[in-house]
Every structure is written in structure tokens, then in C-alpha cells.
PDB file of N, CA and C in Angstrom:
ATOM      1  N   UNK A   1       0.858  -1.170   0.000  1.00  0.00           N
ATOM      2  CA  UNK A   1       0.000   0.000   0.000  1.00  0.00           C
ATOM      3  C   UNK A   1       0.901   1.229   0.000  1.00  0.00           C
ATOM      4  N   UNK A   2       0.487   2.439  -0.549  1.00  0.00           N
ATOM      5  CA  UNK A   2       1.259   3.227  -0.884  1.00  0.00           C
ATOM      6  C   UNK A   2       0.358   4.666  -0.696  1.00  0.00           C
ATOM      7  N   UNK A   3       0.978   5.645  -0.007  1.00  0.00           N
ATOM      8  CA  UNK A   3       0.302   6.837   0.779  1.00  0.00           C
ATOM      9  C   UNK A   3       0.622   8.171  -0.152  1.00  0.00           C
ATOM     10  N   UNK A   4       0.011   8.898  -1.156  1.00  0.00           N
ATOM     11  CA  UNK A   4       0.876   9.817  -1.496  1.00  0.00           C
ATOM     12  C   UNK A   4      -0.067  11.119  -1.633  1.00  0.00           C
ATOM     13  N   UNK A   5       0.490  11.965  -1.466  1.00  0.00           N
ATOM     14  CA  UNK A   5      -0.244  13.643  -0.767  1.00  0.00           C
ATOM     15  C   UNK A   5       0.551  14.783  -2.292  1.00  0.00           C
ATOM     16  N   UNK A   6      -0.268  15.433  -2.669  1.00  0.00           N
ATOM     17  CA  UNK A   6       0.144  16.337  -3.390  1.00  0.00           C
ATOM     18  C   UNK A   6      -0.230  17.545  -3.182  1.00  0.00           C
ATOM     19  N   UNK A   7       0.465  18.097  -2.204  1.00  0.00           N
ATOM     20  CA  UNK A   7       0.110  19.240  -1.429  1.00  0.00           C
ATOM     21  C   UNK A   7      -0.759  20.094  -2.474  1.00  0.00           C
ATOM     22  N   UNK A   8      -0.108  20.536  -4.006  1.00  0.00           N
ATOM     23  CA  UNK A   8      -0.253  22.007  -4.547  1.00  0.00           C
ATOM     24  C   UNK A   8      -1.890  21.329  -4.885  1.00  0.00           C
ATOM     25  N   UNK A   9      -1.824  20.180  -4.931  1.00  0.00           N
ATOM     26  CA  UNK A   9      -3.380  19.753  -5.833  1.00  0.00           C
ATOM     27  C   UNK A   9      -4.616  19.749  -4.503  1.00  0.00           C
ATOM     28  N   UNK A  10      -3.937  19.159  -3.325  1.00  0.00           N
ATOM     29  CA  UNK A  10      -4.763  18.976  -2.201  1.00  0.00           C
ATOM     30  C   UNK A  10      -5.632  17.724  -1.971  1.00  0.00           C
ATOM     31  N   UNK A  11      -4.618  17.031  -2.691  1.00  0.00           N
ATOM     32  CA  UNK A  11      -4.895  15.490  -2.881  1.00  0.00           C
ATOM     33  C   UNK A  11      -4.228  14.234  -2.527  1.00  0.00           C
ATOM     34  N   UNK A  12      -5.247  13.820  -1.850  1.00  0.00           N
ATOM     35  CA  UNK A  12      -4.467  12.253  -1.128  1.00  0.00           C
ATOM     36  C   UNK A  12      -4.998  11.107  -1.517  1.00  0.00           C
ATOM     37  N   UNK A  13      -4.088  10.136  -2.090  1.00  0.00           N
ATOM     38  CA  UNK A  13      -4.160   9.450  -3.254  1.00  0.00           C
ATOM     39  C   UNK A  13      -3.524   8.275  -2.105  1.00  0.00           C
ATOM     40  N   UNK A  14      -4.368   6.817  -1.647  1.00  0.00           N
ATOM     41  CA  UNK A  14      -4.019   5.913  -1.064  1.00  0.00           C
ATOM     42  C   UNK A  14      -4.171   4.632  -2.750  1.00  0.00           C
ATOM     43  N   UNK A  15      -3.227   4.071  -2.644  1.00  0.00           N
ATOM     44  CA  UNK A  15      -2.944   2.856  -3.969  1.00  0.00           C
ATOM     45  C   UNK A  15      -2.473   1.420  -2.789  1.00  0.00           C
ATOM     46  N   UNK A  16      -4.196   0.598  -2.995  1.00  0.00           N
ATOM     47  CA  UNK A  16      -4.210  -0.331  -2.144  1.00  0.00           C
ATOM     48  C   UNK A  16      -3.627  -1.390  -3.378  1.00  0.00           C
ATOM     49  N   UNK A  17      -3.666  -1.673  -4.196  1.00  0.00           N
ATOM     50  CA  UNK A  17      -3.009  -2.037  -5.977  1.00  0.00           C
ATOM     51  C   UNK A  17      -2.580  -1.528  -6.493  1.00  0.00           C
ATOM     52  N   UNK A  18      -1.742  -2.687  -7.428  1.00  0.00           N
ATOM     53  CA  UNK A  18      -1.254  -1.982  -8.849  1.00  0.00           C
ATOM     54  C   UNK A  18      -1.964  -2.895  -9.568  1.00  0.00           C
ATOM     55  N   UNK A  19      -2.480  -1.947 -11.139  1.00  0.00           N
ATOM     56  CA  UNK A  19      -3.574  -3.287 -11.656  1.00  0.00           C
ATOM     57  C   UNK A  19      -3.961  -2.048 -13.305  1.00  0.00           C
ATOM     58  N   UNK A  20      -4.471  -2.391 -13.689  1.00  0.00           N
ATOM     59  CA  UNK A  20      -4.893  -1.442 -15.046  1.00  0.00           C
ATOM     60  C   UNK A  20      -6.160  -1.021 -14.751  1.00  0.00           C
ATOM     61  N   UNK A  21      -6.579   0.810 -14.408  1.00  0.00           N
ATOM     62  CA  UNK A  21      -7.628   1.157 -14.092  1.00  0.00           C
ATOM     63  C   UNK A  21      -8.479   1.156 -15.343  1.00  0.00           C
ATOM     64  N   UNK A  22      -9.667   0.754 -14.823  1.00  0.00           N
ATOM     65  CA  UNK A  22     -10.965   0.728 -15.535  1.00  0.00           C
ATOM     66  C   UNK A  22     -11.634   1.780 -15.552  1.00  0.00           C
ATOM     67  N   UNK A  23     -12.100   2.396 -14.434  1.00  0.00           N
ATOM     68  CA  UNK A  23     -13.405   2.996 -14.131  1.00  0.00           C
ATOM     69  C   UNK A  23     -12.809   3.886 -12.861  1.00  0.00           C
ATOM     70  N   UNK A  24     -13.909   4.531 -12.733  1.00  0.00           N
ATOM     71  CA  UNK A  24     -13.529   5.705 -11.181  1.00  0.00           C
ATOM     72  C   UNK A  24     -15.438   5.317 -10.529  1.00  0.00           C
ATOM     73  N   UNK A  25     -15.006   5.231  -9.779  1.00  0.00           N
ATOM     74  CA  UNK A  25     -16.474   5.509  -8.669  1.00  0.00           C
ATOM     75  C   UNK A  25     -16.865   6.518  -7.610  1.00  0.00           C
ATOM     76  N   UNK A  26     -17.728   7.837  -8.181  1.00  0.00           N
ATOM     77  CA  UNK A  26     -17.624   8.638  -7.188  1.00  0.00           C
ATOM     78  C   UNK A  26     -18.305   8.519  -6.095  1.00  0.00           C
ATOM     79  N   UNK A  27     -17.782   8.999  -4.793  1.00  0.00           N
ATOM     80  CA  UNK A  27     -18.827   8.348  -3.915  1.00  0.00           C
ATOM     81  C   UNK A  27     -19.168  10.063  -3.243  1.00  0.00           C
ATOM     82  N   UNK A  28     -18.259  10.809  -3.245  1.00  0.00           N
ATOM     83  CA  UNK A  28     -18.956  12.495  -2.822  1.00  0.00           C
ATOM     84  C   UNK A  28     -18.002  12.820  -3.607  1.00  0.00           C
ATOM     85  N   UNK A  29     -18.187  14.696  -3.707  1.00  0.00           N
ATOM     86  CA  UNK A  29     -17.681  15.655  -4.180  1.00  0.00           C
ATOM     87  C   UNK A  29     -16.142  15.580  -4.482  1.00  0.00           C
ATOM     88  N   UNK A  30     -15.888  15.126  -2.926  1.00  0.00           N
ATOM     89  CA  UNK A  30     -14.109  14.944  -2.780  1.00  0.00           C
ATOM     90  C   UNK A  30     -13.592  13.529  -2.353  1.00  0.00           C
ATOM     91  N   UNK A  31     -14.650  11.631  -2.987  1.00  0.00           N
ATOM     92  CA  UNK A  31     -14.040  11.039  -2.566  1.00  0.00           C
ATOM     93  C   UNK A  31     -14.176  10.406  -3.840  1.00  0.00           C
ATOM     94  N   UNK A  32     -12.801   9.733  -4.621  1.00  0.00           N
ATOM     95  CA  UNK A  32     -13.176   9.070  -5.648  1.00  0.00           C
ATOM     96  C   UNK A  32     -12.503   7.920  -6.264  1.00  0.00           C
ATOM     97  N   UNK A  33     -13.209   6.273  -6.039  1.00  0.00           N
ATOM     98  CA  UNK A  33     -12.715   5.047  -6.525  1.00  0.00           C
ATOM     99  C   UNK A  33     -12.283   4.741  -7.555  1.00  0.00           C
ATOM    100  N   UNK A  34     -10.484   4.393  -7.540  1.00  0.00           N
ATOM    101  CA  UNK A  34     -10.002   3.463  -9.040  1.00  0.00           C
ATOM    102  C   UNK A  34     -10.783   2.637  -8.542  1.00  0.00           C
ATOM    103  N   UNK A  35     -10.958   1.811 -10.139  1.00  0.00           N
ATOM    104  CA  UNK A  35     -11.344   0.254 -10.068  1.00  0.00           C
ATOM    105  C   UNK A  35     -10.552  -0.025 -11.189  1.00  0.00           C
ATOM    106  N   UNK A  36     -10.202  -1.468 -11.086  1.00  0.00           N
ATOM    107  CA  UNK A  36      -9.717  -2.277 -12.677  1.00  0.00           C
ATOM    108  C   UNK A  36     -10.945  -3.081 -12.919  1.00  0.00           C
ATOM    109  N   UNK A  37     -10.841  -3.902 -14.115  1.00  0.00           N
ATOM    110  CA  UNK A  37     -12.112  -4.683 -14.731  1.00  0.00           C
ATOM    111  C   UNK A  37     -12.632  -5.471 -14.054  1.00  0.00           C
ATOM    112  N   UNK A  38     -12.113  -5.957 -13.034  1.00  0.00           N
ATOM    113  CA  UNK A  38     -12.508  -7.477 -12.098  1.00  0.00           C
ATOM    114  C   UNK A  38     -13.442  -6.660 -11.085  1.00  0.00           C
ATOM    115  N   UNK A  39     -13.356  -5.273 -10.972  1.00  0.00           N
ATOM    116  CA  UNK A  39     -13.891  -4.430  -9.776  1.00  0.00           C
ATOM    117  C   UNK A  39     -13.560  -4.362  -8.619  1.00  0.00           C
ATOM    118  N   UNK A  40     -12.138  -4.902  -8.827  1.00  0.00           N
ATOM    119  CA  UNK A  40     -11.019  -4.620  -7.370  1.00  0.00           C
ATOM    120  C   UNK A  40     -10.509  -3.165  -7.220  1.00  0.00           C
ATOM    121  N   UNK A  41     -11.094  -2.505  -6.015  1.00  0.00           N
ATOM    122  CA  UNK A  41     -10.559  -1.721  -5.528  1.00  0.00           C
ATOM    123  C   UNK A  41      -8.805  -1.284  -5.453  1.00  0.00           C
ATOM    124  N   UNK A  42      -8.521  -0.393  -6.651  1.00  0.00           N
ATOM    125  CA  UNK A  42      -7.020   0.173  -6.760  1.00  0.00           C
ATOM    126  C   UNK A  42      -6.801   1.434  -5.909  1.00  0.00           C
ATOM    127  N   UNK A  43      -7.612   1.948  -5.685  1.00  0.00           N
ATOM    128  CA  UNK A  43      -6.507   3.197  -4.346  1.00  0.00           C
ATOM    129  C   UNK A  43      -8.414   4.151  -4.302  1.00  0.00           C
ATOM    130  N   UNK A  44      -7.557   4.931  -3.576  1.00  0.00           N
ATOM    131  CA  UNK A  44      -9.160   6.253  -2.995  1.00  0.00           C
ATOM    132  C   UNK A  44      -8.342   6.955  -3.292  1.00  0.00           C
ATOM    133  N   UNK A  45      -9.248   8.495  -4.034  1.00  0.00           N
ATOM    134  CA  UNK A  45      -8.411   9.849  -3.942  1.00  0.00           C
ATOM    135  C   UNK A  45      -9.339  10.450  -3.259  1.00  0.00           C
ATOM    136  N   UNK A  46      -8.731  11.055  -1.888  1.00  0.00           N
ATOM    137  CA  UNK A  46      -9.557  12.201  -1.152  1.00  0.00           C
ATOM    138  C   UNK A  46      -8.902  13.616  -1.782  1.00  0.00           C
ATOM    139  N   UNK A  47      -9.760  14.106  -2.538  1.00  0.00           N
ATOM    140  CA  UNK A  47     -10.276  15.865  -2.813  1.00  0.00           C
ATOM    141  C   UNK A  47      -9.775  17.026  -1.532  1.00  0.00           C
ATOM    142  N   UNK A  48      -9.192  18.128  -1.632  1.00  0.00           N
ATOM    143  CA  UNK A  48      -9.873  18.977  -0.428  1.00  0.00           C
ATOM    144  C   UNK A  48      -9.184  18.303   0.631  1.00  0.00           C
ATOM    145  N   UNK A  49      -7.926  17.201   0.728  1.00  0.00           N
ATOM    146  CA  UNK A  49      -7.771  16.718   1.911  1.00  0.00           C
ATOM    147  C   UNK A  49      -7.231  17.458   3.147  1.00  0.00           C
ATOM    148  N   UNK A  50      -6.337  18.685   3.333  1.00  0.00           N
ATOM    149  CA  UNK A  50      -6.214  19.069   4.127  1.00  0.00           C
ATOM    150  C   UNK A  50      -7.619  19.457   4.978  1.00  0.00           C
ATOM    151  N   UNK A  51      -8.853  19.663   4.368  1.00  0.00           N
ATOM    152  CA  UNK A  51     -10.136  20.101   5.199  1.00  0.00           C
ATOM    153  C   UNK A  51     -10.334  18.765   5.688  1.00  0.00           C
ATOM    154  N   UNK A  52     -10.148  17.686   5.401  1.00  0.00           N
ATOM    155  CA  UNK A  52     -10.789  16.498   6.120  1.00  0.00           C
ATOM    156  C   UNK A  52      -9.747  15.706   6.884  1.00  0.00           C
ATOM    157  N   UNK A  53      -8.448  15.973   6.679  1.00  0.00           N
ATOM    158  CA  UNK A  53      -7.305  15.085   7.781  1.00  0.00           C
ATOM    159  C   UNK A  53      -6.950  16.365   8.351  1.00  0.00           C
ATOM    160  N   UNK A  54      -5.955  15.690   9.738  1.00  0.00           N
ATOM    161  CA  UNK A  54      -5.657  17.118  10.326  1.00  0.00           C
ATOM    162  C   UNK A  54      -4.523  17.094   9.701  1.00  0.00           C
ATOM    163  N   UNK A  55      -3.852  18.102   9.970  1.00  0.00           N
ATOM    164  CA  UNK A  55      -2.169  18.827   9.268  1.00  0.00           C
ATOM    165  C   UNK A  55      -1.347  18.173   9.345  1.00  0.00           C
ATOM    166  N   UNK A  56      -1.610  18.041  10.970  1.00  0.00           N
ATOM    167  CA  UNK A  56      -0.038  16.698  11.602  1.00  0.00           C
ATOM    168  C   UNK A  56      -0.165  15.247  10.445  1.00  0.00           C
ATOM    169  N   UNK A  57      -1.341  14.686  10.511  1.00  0.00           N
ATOM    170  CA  UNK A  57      -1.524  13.558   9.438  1.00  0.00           C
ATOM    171  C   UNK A  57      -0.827  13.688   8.105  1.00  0.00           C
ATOM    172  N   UNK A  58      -1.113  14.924   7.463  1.00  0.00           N
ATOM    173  CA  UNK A  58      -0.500  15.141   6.393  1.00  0.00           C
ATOM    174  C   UNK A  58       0.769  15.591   5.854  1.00  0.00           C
ATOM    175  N   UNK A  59       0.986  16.215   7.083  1.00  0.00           N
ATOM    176  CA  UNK A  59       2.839  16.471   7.404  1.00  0.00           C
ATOM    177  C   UNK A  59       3.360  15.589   7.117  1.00  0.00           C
ATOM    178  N   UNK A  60       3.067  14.137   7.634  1.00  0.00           N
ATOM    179  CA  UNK A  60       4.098  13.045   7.907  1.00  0.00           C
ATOM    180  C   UNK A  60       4.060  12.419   6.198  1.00  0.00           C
ATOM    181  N   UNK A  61       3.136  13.061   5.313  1.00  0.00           N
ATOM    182  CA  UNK A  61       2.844  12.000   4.525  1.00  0.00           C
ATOM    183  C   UNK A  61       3.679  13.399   2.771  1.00  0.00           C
ATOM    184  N   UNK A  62       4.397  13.972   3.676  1.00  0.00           N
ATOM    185  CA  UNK A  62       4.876  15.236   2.666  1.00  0.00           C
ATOM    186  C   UNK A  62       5.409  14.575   1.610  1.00  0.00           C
ATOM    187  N   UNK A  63       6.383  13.670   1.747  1.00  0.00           N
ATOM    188  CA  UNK A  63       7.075  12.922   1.085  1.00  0.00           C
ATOM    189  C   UNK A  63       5.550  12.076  -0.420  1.00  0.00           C
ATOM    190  N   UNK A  64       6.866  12.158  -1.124  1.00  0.00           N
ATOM    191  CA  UNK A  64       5.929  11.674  -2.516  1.00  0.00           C
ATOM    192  C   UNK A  64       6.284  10.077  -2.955  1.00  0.00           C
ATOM    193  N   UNK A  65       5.397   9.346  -2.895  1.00  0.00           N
ATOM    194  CA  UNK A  65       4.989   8.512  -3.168  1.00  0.00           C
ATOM    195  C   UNK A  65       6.007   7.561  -1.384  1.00  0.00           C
ATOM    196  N   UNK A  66       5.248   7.976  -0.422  1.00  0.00           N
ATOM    197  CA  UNK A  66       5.756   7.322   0.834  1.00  0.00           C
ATOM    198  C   UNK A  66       5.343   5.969   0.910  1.00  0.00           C
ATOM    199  N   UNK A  67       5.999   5.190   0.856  1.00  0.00           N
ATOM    200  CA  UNK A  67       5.744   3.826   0.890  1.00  0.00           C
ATOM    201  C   UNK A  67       4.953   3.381   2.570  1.00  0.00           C
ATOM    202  N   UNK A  68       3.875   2.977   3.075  1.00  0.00           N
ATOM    203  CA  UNK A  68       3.945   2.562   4.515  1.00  0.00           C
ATOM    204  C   UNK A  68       3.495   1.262   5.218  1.00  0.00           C
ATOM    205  N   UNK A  69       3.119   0.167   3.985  1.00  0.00           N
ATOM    206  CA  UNK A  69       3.463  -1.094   4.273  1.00  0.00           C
ATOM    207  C   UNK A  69       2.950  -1.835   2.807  1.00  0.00           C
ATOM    208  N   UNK A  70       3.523  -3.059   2.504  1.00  0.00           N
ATOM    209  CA  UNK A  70       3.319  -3.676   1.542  1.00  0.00           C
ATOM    210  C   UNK A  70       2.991  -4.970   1.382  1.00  0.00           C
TER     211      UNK A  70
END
């Protein structure tokens, strides 16, 4: 699994897979599902994330493409 934050965009991008995306599934404004063809869940992008994690959370995650378990 793989944690990655793009501060300037304000986007936090969790990649529970690697796999060939299919489709996106929105589920609100600022939450939105890869899928590949089988309909396995490939990562969440939270929108807007500094409004919904706190700072300290996202501090730790400054680093790009932070690896935090596999």
C-alpha cells in the first residue's frame, strides 16, 4: 500500500493495488474510486484533503509517493 499527498493539488491518493484502471467511482464531491475490470478496488483519492485530515496527518505524509506497508 502506498500513501501519497500532493500538497499544490490537495490530494491524497491511497494505492491499495497496482492493476490497469478501468473505471472511477464517485462516492462524494471529494471522494473518488479506481477500479480495474474485475472491480477490485485500486486506491481512494480524497479531494480537499487538508479540510478532512488534520495537518499533523498530512505532514508526515509530505514525502511523494511514501511507501507505509506492503
Amino acid at each position: 500500500m502506498e500513501l501519497n499527498y500532493d500538497k499544490k493539488a490537495d490530494a491524497l491518493y491511497n494505492v491499495f493495488r497496482k492493476g490497469q484502471f478501468a473505471k472511477n467511482k464517485i462516492i462524494d464531491d471529494s471522494t473518488i474510486l479506481d477500479i480495474d475490470k474485475e472491480g477490485n478496488l485500486l486506491g481512494i483519492e480524497l479531494l480537499d484533503a487538508s479540510k478532512r485530515i488534520p495537518a499533523q496527518s498530512l505532514s508526515s505524509v509530505h514525502l511523494k509517493n511514501l511507501v507505509l506497508a506492503e
